[in-house]
C-alpha atoms as a PDB file:
ATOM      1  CA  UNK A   1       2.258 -28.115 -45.753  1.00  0.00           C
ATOM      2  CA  UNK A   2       2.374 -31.063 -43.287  1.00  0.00           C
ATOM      3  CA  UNK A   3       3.863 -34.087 -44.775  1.00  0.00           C
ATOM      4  CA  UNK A   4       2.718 -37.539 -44.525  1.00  0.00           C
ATOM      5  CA  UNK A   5       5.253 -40.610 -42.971  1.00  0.00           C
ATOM      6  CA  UNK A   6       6.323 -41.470 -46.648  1.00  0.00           C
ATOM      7  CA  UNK A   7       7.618 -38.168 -47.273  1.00  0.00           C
ATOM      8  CA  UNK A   8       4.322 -36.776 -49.452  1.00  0.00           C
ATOM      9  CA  UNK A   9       2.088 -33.937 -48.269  1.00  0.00           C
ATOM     10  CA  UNK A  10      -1.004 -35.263 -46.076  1.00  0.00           C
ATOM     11  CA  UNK A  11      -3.477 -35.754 -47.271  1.00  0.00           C
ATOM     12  CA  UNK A  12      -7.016 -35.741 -45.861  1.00  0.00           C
ATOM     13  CA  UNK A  13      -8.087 -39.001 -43.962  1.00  0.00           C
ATOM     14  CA  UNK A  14     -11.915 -38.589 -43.386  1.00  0.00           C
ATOM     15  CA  UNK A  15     -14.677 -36.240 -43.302  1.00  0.00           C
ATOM     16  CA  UNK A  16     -17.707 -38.705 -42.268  1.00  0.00           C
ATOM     17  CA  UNK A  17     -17.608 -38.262 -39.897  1.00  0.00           C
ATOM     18  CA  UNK A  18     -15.301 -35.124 -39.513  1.00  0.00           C
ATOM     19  CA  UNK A  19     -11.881 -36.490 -38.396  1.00  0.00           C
ATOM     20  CA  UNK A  20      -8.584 -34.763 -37.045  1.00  0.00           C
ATOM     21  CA  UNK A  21      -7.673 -32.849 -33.734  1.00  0.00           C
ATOM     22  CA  UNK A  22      -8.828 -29.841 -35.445  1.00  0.00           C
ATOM     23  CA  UNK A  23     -12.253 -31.293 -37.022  1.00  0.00           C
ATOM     24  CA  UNK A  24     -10.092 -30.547 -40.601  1.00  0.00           C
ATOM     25  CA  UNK A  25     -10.182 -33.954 -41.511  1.00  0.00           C
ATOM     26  CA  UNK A  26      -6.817 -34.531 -42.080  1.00  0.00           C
ATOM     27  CA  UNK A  27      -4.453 -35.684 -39.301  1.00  0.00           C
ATOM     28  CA  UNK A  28      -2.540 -32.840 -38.297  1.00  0.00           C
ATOM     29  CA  UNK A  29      -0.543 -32.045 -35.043  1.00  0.00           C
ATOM     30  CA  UNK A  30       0.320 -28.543 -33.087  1.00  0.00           C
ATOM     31  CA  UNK A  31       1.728 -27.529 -29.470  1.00  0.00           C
ATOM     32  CA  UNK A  32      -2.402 -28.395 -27.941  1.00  0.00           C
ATOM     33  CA  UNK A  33      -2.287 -31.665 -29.541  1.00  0.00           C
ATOM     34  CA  UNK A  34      -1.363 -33.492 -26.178  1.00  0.00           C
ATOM     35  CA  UNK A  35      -2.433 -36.937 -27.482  1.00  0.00           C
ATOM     36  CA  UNK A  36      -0.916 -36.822 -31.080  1.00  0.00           C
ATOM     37  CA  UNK A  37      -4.111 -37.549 -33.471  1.00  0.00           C
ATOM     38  CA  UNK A  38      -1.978 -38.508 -36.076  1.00  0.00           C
ATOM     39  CA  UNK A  39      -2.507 -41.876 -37.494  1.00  0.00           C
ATOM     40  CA  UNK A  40      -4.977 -42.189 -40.121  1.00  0.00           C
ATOM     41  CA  UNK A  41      -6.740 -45.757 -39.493  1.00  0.00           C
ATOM     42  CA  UNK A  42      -9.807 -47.295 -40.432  1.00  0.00           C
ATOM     43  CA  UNK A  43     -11.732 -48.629 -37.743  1.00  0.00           C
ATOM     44  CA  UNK A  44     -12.726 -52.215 -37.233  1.00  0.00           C
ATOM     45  CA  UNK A  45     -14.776 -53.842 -34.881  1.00  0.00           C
ATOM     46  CA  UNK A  46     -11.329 -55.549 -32.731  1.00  0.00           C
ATOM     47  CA  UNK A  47     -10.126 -52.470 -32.767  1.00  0.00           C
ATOM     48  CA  UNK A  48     -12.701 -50.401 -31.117  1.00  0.00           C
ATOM     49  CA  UNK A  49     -13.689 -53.318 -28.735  1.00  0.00           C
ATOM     50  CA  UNK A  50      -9.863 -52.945 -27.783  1.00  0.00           C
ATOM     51  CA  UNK A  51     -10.196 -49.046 -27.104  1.00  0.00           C
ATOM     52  CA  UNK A  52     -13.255 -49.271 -24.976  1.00  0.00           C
ATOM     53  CA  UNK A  53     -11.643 -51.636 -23.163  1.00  0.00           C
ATOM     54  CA  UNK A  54      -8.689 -49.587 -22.785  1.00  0.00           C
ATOM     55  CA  UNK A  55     -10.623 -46.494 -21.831  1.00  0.00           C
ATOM     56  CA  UNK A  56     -11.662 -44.995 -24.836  1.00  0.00           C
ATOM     57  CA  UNK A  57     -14.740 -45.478 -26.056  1.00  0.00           C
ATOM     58  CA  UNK A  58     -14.424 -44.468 -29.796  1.00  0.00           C
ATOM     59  CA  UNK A  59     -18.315 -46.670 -30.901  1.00  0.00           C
ATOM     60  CA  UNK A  60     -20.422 -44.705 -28.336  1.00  0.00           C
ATOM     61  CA  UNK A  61     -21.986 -41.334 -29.676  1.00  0.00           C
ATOM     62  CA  UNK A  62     -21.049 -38.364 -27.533  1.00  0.00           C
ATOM     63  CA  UNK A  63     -23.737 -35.837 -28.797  1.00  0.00           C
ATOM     64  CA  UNK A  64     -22.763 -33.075 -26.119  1.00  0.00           C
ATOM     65  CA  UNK A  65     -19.378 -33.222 -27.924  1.00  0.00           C
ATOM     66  CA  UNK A  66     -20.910 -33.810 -31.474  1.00  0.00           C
ATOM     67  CA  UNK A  67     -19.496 -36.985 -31.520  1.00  0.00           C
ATOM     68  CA  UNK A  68     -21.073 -39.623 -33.906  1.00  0.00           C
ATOM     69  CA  UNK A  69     -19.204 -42.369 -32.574  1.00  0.00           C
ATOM     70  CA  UNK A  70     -17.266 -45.167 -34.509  1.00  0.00           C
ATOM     71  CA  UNK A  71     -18.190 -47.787 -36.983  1.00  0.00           C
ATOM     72  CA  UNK A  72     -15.816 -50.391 -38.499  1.00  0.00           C
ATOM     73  CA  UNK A  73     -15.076 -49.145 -41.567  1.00  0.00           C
ATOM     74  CA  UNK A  74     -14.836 -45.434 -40.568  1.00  0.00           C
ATOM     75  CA  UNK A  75     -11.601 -43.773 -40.721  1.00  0.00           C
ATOM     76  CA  UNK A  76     -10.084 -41.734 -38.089  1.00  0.00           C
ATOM     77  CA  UNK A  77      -7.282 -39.754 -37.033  1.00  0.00           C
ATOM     78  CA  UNK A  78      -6.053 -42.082 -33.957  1.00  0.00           C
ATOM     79  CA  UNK A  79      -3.522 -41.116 -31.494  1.00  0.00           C
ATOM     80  CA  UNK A  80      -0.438 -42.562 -32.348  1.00  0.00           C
ATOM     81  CA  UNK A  81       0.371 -43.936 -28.328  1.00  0.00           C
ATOM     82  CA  UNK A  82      -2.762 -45.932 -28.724  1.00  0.00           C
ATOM     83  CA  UNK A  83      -2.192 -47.067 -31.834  1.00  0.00           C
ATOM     84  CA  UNK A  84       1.087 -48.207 -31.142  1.00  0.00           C
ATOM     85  CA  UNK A  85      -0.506 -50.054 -28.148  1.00  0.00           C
ATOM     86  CA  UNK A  86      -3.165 -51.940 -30.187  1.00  0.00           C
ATOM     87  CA  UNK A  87      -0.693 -53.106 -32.076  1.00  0.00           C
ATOM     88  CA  UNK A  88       1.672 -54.626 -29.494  1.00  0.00           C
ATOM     89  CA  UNK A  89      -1.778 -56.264 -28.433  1.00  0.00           C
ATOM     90  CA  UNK A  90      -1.862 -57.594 -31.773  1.00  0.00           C
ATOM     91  CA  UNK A  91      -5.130 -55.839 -32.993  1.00  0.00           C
ATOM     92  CA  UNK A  92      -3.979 -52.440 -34.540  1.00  0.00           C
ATOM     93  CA  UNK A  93      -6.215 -50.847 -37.193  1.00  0.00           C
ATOM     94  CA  UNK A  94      -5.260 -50.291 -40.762  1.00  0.00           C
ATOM     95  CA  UNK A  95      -3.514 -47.611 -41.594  1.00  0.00           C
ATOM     96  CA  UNK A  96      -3.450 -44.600 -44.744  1.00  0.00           C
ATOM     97  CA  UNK A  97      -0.119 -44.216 -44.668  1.00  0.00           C
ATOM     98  CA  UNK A  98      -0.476 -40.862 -47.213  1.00  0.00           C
ATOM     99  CA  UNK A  99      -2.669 -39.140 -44.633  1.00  0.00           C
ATOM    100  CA  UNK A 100      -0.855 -40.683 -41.392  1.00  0.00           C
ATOM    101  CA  UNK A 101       1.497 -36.957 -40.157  1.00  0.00           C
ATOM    102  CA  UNK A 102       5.204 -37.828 -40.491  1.00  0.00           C
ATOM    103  CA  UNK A 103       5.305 -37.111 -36.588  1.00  0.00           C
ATOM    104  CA  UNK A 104       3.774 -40.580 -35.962  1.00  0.00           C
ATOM    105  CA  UNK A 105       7.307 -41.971 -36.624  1.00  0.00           C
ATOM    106  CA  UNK A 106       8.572 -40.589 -33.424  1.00  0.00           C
ATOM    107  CA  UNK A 107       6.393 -43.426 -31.939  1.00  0.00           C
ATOM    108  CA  UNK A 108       5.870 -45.969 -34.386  1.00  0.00           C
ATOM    109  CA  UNK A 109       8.613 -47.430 -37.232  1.00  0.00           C
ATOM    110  CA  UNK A 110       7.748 -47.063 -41.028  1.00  0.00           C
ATOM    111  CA  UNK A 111       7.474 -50.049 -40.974  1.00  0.00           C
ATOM    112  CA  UNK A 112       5.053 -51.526 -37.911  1.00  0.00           C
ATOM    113  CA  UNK A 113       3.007 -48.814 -40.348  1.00  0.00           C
ATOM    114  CA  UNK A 114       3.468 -50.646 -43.176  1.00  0.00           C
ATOM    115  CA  UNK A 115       2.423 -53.884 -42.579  1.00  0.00           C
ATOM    116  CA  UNK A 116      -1.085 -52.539 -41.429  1.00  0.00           C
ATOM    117  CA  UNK A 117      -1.047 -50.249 -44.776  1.00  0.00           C
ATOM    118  CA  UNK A 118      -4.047 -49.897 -46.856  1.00  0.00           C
ATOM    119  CA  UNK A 119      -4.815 -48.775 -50.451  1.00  0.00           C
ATOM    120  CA  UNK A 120      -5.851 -44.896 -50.002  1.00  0.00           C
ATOM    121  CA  UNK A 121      -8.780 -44.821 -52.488  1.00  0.00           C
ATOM    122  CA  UNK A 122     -10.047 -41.534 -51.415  1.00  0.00           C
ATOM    123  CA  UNK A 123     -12.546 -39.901 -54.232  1.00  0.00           C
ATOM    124  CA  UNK A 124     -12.701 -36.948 -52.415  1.00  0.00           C
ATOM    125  CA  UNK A 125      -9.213 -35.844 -52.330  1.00  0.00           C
END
């Protein structure tokens, strides 16, 4: 089982809409995983402004790719690169840190994660 950057098992981050590199909704990582979907955030409207602005346009559907697009609010399994760079732009997303994949560390500190943490509250789990 993966674990989670506190040292827990991960747990799921978000199934609407479906969420992970491998649509499990949790954010786990292999060898094809070139971008490292492994922080769990929840999206807010900064945040995704931020993205499209960077390049990735997480708010626009994608139907061809049965993409939904993003809401504030949503969460989703972000790549850890980007959200490292929202943060140094001051704008990072919160963060699950029981469903964000331990291998997140090897690009952001405990404890940049921290400070953006957020109560879990997942129902469904």
């Amino acid at each position: 089982m993966a674990k989670n950057v506190i040292g827990g098992e991960l747990e799921p981050c978000g199934r609407d809409p479906v969420t992970g590199f491998y649509r499990d909704g949790c954010c786990n990582t292999g060898a094809e995983d070139a971008g490292v979907h492994t922080v769990c955030a929840a999206m807010t409207a900064e945040f995704l402004r931020f993205s499209k602005s960077a390049g990735n346009d997480l708010s626009t559907p994608q139907p061809t790719f049965g993409f939904p697009g993003l809401q504030p609010g949503d969460r989703w399994c972000l790549c850890a690169a980007r959200w490292k760079e929202a943060h140094d732009a001051g704008v990072a997303p919160p963060v699950v840190l029981v469903s964000t994949h331990a291998a997140t560390l090897e690009w952001v500190t405990l404890e940049e994660l921290r400070r953006h943490a957020v109560d879990d509250g997942l129902s469904w789990c």
